[in-house]
C-alpha atoms as a PDB file:
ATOM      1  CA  UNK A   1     -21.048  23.698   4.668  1.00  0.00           C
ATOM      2  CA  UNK A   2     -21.363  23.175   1.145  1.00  0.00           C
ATOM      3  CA  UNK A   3     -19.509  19.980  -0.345  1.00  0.00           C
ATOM      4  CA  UNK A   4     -16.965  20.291  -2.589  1.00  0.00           C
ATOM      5  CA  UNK A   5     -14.908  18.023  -4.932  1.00  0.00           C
ATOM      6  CA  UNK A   6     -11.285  19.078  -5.289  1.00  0.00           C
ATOM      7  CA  UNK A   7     -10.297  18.752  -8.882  1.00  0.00           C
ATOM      8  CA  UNK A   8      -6.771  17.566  -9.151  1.00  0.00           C
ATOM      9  CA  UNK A   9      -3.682  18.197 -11.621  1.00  0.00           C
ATOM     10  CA  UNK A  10      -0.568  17.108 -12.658  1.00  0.00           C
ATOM     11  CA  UNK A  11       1.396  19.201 -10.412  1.00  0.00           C
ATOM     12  CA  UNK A  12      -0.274  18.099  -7.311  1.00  0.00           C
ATOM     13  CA  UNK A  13       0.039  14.280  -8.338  1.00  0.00           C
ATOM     14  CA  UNK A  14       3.827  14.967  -9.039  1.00  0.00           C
ATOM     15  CA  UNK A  15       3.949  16.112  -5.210  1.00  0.00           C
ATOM     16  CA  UNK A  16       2.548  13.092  -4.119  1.00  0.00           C
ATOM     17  CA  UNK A  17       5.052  11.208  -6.209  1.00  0.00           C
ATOM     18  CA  UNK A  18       8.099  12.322  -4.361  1.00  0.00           C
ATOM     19  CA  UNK A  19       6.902  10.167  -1.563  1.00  0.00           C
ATOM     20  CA  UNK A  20       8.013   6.988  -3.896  1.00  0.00           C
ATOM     21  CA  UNK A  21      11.217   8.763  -4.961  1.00  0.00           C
ATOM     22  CA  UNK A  22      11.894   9.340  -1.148  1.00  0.00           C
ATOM     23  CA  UNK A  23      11.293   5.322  -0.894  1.00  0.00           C
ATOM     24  CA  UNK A  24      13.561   4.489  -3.924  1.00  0.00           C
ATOM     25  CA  UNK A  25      16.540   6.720  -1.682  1.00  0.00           C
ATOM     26  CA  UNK A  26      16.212   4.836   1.248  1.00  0.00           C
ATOM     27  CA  UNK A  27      16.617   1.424  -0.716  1.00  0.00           C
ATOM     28  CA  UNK A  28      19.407   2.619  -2.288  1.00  0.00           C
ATOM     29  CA  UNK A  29      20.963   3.909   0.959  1.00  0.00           C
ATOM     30  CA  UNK A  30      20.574   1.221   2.528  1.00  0.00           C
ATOM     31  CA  UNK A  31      21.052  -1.514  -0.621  1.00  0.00           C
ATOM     32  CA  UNK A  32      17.768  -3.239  -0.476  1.00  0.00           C
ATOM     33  CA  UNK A  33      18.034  -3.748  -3.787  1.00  0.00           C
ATOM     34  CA  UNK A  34      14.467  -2.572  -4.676  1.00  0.00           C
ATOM     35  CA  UNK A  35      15.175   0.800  -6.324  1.00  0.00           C
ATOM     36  CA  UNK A  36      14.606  -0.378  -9.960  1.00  0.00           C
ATOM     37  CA  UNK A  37      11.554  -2.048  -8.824  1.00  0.00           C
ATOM     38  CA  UNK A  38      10.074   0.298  -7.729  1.00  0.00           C
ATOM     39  CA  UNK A  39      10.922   2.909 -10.434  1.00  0.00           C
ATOM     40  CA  UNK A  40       9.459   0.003 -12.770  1.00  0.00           C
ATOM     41  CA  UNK A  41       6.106  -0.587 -10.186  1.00  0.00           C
ATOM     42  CA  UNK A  42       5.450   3.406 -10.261  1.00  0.00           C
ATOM     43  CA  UNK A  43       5.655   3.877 -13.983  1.00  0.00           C
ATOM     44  CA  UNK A  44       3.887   0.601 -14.584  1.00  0.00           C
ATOM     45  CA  UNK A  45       0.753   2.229 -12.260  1.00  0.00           C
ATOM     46  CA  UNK A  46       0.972   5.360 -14.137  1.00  0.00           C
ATOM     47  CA  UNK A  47       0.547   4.390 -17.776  1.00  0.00           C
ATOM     48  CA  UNK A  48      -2.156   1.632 -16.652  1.00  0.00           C
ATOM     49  CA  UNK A  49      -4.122   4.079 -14.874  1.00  0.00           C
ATOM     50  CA  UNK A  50      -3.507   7.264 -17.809  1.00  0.00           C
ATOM     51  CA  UNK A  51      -4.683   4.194 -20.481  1.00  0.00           C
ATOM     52  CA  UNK A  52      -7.175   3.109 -18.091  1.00  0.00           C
ATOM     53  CA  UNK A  53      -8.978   6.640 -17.898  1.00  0.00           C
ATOM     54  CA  UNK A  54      -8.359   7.204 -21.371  1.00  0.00           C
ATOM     55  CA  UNK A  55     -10.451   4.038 -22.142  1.00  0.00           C
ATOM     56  CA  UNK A  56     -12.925   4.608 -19.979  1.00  0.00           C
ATOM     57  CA  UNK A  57     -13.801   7.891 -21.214  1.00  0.00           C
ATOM     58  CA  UNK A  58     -13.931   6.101 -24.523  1.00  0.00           C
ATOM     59  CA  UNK A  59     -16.207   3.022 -23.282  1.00  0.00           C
ATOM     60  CA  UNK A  60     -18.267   5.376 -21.035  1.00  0.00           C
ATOM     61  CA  UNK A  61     -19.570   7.257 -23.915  1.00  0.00           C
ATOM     62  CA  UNK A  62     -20.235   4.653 -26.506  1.00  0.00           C
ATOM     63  CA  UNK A  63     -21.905   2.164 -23.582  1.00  0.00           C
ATOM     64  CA  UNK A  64     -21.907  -0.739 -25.639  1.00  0.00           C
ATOM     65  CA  UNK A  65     -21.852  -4.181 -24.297  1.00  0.00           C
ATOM     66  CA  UNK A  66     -19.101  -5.709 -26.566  1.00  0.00           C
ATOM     67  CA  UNK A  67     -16.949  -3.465 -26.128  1.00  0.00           C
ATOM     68  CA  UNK A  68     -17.010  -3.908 -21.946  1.00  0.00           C
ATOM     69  CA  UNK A  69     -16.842  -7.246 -22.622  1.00  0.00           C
ATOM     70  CA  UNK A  70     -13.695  -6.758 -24.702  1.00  0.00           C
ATOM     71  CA  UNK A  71     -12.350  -4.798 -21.519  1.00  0.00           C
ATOM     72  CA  UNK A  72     -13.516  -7.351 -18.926  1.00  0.00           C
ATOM     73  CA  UNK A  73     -11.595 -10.443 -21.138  1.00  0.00           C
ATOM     74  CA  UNK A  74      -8.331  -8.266 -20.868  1.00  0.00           C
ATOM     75  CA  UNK A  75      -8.437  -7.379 -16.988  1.00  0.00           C
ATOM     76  CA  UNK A  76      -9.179 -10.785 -16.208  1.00  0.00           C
ATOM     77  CA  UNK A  77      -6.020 -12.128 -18.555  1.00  0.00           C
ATOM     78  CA  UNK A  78      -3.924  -9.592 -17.143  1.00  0.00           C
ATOM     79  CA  UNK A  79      -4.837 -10.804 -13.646  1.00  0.00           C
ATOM     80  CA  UNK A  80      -4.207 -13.876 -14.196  1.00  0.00           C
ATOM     81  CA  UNK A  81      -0.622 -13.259 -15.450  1.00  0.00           C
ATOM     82  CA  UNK A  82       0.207 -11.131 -12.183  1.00  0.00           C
ATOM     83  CA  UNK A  83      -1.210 -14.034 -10.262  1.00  0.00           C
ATOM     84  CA  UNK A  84       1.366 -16.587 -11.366  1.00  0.00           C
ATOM     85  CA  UNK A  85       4.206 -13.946 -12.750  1.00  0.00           C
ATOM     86  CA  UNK A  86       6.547 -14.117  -8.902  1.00  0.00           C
ATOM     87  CA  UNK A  87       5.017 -17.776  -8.020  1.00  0.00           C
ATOM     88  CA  UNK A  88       8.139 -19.937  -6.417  1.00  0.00           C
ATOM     89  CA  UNK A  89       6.720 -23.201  -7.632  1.00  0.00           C
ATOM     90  CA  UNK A  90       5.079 -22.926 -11.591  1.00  0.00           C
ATOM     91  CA  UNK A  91       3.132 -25.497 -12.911  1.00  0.00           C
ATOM     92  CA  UNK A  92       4.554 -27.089 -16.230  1.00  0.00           C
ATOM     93  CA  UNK A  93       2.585 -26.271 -19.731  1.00  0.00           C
ATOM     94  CA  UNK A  94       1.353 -22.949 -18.120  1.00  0.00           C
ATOM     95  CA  UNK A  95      -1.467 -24.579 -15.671  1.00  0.00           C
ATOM     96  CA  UNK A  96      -1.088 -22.014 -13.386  1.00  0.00           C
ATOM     97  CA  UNK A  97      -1.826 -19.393 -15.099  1.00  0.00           C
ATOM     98  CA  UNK A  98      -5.182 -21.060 -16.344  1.00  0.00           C
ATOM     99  CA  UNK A  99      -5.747 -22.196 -12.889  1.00  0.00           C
ATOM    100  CA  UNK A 100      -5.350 -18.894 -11.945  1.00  0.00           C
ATOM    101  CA  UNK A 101      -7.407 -17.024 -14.576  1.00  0.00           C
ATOM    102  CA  UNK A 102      -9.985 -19.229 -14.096  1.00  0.00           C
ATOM    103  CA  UNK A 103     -10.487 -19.432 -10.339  1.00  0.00           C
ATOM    104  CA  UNK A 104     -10.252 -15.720 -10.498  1.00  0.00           C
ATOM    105  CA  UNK A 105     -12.702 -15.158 -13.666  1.00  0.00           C
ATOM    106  CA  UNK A 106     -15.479 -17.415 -12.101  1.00  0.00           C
ATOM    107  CA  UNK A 107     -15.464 -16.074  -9.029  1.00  0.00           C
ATOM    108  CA  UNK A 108     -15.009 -12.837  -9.985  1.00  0.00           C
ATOM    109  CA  UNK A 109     -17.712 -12.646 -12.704  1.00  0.00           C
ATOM    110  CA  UNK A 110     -20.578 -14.527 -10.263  1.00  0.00           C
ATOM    111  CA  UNK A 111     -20.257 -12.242  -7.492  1.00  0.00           C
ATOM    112  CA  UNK A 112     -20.315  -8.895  -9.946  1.00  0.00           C
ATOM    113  CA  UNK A 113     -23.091 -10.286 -11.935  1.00  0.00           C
ATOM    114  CA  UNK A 114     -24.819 -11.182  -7.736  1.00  0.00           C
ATOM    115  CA  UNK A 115     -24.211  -7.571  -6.957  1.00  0.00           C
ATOM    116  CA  UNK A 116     -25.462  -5.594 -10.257  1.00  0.00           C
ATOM    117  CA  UNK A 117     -28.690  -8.148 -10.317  1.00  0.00           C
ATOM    118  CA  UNK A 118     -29.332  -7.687  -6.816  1.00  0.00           C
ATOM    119  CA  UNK A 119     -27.928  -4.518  -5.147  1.00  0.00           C
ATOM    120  CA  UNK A 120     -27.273  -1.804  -8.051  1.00  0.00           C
ATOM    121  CA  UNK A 121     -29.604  -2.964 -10.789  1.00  0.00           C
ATOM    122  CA  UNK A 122     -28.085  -0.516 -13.377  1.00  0.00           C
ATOM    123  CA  UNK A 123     -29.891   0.432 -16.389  1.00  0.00           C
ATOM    124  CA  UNK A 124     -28.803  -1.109 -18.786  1.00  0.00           C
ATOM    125  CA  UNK A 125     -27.587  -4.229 -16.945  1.00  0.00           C
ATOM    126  CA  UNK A 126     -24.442  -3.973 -18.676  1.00  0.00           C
ATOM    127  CA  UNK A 127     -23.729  -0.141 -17.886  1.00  0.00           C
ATOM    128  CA  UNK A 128     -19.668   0.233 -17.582  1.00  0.00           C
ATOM    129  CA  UNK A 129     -19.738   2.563 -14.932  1.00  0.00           C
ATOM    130  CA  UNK A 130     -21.066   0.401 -12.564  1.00  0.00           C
ATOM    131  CA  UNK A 131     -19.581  -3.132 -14.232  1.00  0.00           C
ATOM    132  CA  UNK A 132     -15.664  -2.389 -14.316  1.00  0.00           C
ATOM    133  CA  UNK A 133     -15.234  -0.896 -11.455  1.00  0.00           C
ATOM    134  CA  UNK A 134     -17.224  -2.975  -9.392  1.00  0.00           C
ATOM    135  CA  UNK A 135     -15.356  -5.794 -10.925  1.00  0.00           C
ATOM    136  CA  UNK A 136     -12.128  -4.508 -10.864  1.00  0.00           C
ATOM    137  CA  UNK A 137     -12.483  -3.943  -6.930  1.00  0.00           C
ATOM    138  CA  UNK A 138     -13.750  -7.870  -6.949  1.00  0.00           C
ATOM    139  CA  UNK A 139     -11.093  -9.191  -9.176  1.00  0.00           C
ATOM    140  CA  UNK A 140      -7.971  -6.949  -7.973  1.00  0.00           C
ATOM    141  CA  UNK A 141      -8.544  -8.486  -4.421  1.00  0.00           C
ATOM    142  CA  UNK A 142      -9.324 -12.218  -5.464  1.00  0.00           C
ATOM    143  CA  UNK A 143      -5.609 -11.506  -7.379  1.00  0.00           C
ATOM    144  CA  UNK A 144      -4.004 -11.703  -3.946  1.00  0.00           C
ATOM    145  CA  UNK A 145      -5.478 -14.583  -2.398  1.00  0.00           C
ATOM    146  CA  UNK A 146      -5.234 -16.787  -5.604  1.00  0.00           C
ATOM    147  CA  UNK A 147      -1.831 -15.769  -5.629  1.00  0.00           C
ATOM    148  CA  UNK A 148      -1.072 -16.633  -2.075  1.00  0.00           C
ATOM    149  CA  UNK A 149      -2.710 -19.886  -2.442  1.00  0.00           C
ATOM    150  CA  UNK A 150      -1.208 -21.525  -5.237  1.00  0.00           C
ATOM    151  CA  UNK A 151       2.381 -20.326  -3.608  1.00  0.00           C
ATOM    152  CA  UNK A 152       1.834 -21.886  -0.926  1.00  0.00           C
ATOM    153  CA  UNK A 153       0.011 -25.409  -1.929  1.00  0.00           C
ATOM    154  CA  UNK A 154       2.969 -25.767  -4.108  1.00  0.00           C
ATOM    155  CA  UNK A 155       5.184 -25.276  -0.962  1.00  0.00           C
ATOM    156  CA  UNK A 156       3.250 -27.019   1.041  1.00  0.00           C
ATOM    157  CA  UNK A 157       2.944 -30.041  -1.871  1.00  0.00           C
ATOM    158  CA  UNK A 158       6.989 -30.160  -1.312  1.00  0.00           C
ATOM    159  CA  UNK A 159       7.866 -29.766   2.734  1.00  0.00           C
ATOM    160  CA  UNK A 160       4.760 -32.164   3.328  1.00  0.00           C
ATOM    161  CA  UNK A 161       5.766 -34.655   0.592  1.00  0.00           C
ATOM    162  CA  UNK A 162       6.607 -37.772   2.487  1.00  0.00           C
ATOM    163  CA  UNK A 163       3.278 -37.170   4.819  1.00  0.00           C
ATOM    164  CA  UNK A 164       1.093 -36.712   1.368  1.00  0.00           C
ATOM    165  CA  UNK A 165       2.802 -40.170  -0.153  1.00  0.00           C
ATOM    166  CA  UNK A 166       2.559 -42.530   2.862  1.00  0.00           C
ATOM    167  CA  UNK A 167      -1.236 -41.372   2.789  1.00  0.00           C
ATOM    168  CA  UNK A 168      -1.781 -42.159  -0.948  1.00  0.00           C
ATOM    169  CA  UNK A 169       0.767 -45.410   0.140  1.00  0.00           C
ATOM    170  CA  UNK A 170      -2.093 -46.366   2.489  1.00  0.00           C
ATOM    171  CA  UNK A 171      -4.902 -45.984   0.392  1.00  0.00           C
ATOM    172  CA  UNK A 172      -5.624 -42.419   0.648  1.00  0.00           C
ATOM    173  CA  UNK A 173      -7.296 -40.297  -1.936  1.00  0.00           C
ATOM    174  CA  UNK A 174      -5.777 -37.337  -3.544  1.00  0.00           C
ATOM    175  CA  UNK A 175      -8.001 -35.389  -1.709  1.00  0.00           C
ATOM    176  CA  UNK A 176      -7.292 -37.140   1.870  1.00  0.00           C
ATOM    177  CA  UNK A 177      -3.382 -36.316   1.133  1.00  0.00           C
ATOM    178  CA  UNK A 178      -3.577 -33.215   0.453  1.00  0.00           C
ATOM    179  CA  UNK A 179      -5.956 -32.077   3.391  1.00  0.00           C
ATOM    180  CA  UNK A 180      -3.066 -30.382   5.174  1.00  0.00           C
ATOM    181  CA  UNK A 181      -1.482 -29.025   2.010  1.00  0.00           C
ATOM    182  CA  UNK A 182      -5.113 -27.566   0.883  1.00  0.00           C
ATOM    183  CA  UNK A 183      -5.770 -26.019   4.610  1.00  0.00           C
ATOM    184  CA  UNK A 184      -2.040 -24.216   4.834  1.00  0.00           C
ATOM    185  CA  UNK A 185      -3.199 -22.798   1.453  1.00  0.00           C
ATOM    186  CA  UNK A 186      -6.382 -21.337   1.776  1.00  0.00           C
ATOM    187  CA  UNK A 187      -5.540 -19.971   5.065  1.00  0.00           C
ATOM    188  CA  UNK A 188      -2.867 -18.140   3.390  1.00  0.00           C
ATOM    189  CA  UNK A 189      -5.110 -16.934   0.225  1.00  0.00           C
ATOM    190  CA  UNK A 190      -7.996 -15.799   2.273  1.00  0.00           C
ATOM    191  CA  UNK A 191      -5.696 -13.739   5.691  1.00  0.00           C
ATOM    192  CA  UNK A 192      -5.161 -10.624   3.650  1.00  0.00           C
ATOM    193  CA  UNK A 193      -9.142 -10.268   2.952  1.00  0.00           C
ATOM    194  CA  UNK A 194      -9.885 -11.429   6.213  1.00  0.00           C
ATOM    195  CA  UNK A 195      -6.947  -8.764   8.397  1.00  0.00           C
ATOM    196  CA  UNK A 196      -8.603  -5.841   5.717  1.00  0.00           C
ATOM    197  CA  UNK A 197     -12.077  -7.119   7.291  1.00  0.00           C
ATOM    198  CA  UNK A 198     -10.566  -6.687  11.230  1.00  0.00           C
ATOM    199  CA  UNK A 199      -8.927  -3.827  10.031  1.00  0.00           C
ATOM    200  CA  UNK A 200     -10.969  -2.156   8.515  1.00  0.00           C
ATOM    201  CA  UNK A 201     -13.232   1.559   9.970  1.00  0.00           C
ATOM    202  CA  UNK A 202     -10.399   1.343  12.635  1.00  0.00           C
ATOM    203  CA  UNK A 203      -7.085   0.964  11.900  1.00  0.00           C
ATOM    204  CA  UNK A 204      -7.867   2.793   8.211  1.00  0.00           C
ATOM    205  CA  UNK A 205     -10.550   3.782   6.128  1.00  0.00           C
ATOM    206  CA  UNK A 206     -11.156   1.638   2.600  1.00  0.00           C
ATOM    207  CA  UNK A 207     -10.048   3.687  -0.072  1.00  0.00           C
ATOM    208  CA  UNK A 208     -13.738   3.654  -1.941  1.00  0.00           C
ATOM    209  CA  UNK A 209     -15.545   5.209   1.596  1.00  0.00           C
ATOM    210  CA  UNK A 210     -12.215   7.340   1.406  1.00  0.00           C
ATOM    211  CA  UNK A 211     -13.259   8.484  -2.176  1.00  0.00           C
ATOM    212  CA  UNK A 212     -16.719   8.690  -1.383  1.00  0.00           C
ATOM    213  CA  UNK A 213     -16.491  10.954   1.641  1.00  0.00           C
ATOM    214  CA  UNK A 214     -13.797  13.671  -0.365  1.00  0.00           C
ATOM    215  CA  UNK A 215     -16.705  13.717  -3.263  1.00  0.00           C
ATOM    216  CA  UNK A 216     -19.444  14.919  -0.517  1.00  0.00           C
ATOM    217  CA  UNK A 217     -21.401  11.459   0.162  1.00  0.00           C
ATOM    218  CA  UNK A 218     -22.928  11.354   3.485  1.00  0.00           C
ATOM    219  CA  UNK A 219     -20.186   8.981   5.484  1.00  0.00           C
ATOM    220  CA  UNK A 220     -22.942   6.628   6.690  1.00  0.00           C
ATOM    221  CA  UNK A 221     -24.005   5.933   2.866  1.00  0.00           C
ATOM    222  CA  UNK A 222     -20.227   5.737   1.919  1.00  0.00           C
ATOM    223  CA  UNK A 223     -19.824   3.270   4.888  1.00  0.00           C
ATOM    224  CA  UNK A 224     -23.135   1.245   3.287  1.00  0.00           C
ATOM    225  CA  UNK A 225     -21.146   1.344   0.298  1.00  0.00           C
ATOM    226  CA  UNK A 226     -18.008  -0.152   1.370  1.00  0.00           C
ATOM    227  CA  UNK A 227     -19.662  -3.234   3.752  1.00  0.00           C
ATOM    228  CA  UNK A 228     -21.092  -4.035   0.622  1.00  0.00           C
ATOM    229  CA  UNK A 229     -18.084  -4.218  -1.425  1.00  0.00           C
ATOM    230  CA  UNK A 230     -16.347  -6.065   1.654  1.00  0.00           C
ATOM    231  CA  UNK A 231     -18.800  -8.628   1.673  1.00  0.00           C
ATOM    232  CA  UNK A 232     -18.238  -9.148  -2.294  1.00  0.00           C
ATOM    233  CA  UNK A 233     -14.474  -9.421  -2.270  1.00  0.00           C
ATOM    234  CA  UNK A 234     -14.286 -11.612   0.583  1.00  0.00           C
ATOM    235  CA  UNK A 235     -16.804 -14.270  -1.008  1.00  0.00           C
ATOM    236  CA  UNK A 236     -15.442 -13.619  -4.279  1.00  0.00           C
ATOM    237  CA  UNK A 237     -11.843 -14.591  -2.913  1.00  0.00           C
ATOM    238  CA  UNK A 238     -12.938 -17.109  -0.705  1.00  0.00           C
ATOM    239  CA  UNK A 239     -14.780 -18.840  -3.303  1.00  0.00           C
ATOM    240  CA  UNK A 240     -11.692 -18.129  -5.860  1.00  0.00           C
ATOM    241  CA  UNK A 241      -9.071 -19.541  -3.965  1.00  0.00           C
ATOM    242  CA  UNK A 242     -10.814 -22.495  -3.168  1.00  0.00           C
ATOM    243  CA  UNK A 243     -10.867 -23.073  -6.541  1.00  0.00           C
ATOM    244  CA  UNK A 244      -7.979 -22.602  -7.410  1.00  0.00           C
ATOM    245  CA  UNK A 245      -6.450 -24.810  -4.451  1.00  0.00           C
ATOM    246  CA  UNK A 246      -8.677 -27.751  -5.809  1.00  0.00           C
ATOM    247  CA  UNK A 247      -7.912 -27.406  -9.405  1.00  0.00           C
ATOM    248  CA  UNK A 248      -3.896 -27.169  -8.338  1.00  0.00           C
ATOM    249  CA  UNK A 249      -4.393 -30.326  -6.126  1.00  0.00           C
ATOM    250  CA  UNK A 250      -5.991 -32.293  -9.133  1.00  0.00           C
ATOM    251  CA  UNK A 251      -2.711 -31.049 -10.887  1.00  0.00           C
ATOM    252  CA  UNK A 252      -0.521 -32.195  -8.669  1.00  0.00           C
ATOM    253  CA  UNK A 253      -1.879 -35.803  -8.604  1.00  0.00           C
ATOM    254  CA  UNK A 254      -3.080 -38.464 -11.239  1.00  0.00           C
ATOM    255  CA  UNK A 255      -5.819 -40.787 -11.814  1.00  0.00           C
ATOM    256  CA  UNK A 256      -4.085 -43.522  -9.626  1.00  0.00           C
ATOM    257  CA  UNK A 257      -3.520 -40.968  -7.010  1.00  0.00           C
ATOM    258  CA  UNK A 258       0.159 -40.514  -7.034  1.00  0.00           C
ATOM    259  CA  UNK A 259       2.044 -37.214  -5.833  1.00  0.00           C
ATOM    260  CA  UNK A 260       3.396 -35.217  -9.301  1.00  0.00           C
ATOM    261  CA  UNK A 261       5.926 -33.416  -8.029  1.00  0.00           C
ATOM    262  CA  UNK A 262       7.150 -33.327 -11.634  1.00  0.00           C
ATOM    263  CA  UNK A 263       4.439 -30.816 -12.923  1.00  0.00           C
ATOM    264  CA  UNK A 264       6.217 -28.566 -10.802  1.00  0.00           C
ATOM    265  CA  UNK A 265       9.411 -25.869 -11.783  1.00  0.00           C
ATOM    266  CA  UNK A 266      11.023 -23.919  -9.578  1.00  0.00           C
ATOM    267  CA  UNK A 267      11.338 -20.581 -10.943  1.00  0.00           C
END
């Protein structure tokens, strides 16, 4: 059998796309309320991904490191405002969103630069075929646990707020008060990496092994291929919701350890 890639076109993604129209039906049937979102969600996805392609063909042929730079700078900006755009609990003077972009940019960045140094070793190093995707698997995963965990600290910083103050009260550090607080919120950040990880080869197939196996790779290299990029977004969102949850808990305390329930706005 001789392996084949199947070249797509408009028409045949326009099929597809009566799936979401079929969705956007049933909401209004049934008043969810979710119609115009999800009209909004599918043509957001479209022009990002037409742009996307479009500037990848672009940065792809002129493989120049500035310019992927340039590209990085904006997906990792961009991440970090979808990280704190539907948060419950903001932090005042924008703090989320730098908490955010930051946990998400560090963590991100490390484990790409881990994986290209050790495992692909692309020549050159800074090659954008291999750097933004890699890294926009990494980051676009890390987005969801960051996310989740600075929700729910800032939840947790409210129900638990007589708990967190008689502990500072007693003598407590910030970090002693907000054990509880920090534990509810990394367990949160890090359960959709973690169910994708017990998921995962049984329950479905990763969409990169997915993609890999309808180009003609061998399934056992495309299943190499995706263990490795599991093992990169789970450290990479592990280690970026941690930060996050720690730079949020400084936030939401002083130098003389008191609760600051006042850096935070409901939305």
């Amino acid at each position: 059998m001789i392996n084949q890639f199947v070249r797509l076109d408009i028409f045949d993604v326009g099929l597809a796309a009566l799936l979401l129209l079929a969705h956007g039906l049933v909401s209004v049937v049934y008043r969810l309320g979710l119609g115009r979102k999800i009209v909004v969600a599918g043509l957001r996805m479209v022009v990002q991904l037409l742009l996307l392609g479009l500037v990848l063909q672009y940065l792809f042929a002129l493989n120049a490191p500035a310019w992927t730079v340039l590209l990085i700078v904006i997906m990792v900006l961009f991440a970090g405002r979808e990280a704190t755009a539907r948060q419950k609990y903001r932090f005042t003077g924008g703090w989320g969103f730098a908490f955010g972009t930051g946990a998400m940019a560090a963590a991100s960045i490390l484990v790409t630069v881990f994986a290209l140094s050790t495992q692909f070793r692309p020549d050159p190093w800074y090659d954008p075929r291999f750097v933004i995707p890699l890294l926009g698997m990494v980051l676009g995963n890390s987005l969801n646990g960051v996310s989740l965990g600075l929700m729910r600290l800032g939840e947790a910083a409210r129900d638990m707020r007589p708990a967190i103050e008689a502990r500072l009260a007693l003598g407590g550090t910030r970090q002693q008060a907000f054990a509880p607080a920090m534990r509810v919120a990394m367990q949160n950040g890090l359960t959709p990496v973690l169910n994708s990880m017990s998921a995962c080869g049984i329950v479905f197939i990763p969409g990169m092994m997915t993609g890999q196996i309808l180009a003609g790779i061998d399934p056992l290299q495309a299943v190499l291929y995706q263990l490795l990029l599991m093992f990169l977004i789970a450290g990479a969102t592990g280690l970026g919701v941690w930060l996050a949850v720690r730079c949020a808990v400084w936030r939401l305390s002083d130098q003389r350890h008191r609760l600051r329930l006042d850096r935070l706005t409901t939305r």
